[in-house]
C-alpha atoms as a PDB file:
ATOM      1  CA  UNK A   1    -130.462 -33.594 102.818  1.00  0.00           C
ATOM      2  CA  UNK A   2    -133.216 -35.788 103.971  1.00  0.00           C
ATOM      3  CA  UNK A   3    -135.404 -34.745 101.087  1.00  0.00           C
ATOM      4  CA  UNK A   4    -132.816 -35.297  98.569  1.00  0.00           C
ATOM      5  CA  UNK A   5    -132.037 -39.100  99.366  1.00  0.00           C
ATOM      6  CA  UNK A   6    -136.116 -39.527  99.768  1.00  0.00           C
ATOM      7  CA  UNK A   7    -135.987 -38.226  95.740  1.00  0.00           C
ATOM      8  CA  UNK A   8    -133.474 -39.863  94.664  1.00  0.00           C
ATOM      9  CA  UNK A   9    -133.224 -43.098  96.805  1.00  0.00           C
ATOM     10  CA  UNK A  10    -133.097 -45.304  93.686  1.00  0.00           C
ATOM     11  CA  UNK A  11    -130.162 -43.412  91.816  1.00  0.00           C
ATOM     12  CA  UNK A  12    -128.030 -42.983  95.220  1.00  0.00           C
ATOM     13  CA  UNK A  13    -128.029 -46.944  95.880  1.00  0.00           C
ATOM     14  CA  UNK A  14    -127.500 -47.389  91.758  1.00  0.00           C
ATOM     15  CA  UNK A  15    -124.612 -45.134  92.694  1.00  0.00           C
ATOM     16  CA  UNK A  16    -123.120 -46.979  96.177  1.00  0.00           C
ATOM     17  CA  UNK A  17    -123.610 -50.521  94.015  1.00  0.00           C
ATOM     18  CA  UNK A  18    -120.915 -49.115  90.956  1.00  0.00           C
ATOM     19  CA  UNK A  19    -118.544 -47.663  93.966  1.00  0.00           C
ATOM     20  CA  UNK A  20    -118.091 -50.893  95.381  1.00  0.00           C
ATOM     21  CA  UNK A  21    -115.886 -52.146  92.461  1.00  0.00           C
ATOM     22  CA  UNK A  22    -114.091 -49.538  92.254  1.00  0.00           C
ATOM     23  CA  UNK A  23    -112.436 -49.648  95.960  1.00  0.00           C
ATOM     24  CA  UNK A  24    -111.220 -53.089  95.084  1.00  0.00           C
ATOM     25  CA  UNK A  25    -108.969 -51.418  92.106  1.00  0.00           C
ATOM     26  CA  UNK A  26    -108.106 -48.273  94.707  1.00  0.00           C
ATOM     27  CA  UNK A  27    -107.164 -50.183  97.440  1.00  0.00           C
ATOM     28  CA  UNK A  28    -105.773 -53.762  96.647  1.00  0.00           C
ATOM     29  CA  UNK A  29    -105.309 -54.858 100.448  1.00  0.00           C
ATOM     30  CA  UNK A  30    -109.517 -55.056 100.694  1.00  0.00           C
ATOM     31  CA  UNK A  31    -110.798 -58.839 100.279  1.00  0.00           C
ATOM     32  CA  UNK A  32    -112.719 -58.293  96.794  1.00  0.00           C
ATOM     33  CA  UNK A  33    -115.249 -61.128  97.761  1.00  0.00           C
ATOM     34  CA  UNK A  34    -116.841 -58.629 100.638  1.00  0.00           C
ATOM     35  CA  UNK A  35    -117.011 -56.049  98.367  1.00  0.00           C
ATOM     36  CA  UNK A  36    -118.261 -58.437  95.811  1.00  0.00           C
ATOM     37  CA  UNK A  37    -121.096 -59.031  98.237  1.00  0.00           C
ATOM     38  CA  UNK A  38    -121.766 -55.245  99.077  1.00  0.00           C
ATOM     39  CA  UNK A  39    -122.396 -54.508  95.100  1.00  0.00           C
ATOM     40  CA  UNK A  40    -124.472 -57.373  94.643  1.00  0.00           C
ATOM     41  CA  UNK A  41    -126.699 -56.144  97.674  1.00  0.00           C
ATOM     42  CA  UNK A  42    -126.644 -52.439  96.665  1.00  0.00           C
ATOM     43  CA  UNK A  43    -127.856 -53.098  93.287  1.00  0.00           C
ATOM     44  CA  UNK A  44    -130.333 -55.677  94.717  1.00  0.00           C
ATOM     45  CA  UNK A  45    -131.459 -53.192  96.868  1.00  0.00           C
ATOM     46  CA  UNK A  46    -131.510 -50.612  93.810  1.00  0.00           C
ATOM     47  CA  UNK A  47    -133.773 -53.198  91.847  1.00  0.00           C
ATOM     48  CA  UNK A  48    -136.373 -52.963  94.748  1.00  0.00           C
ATOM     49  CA  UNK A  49    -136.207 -49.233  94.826  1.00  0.00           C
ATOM     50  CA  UNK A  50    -136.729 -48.946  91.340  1.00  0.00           C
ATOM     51  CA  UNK A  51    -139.650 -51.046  91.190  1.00  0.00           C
ATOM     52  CA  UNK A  52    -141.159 -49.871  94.472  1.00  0.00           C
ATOM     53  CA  UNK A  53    -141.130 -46.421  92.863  1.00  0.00           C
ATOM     54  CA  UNK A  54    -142.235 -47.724  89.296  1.00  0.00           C
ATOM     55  CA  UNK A  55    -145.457 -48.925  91.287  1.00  0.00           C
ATOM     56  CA  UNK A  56    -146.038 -45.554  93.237  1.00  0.00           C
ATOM     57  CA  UNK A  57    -145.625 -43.447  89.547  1.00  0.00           C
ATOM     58  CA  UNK A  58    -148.172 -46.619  88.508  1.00  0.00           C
ATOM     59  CA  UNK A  59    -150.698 -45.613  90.877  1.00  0.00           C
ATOM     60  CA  UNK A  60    -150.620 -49.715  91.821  1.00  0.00           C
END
């Protein structure tokens, strides 16, 4: 398990940060601005994955 989310670290946050939306249509009683937040710092922390690991394929 640990070497599958070391692969695909990038595509699993990409993944968490379109969840988040979601729950706020699934369960109505959750305060949409927190999960407004959570997106907006899973994709931000996709972004950074995807560049960290565009710079490793880079040989940078």
């Amino acid at each position: 398990m640990k070497e599958l989310v070391s692969r695909h670290d990038v595509r699993l946050l990409g993944l968490l940060g379109y969840v988040a939306p979601v729950l706020v249509a699934r369960f109505p009683g959750v305060p949409w601005e927190a999960l407004v937040g959570v997106a907006t710092a899973f994709l931000g922390l996709g972004e950074v994955a995807q560049r960290s690991s565009s710079y490793d394929e880079a040989g940078w």
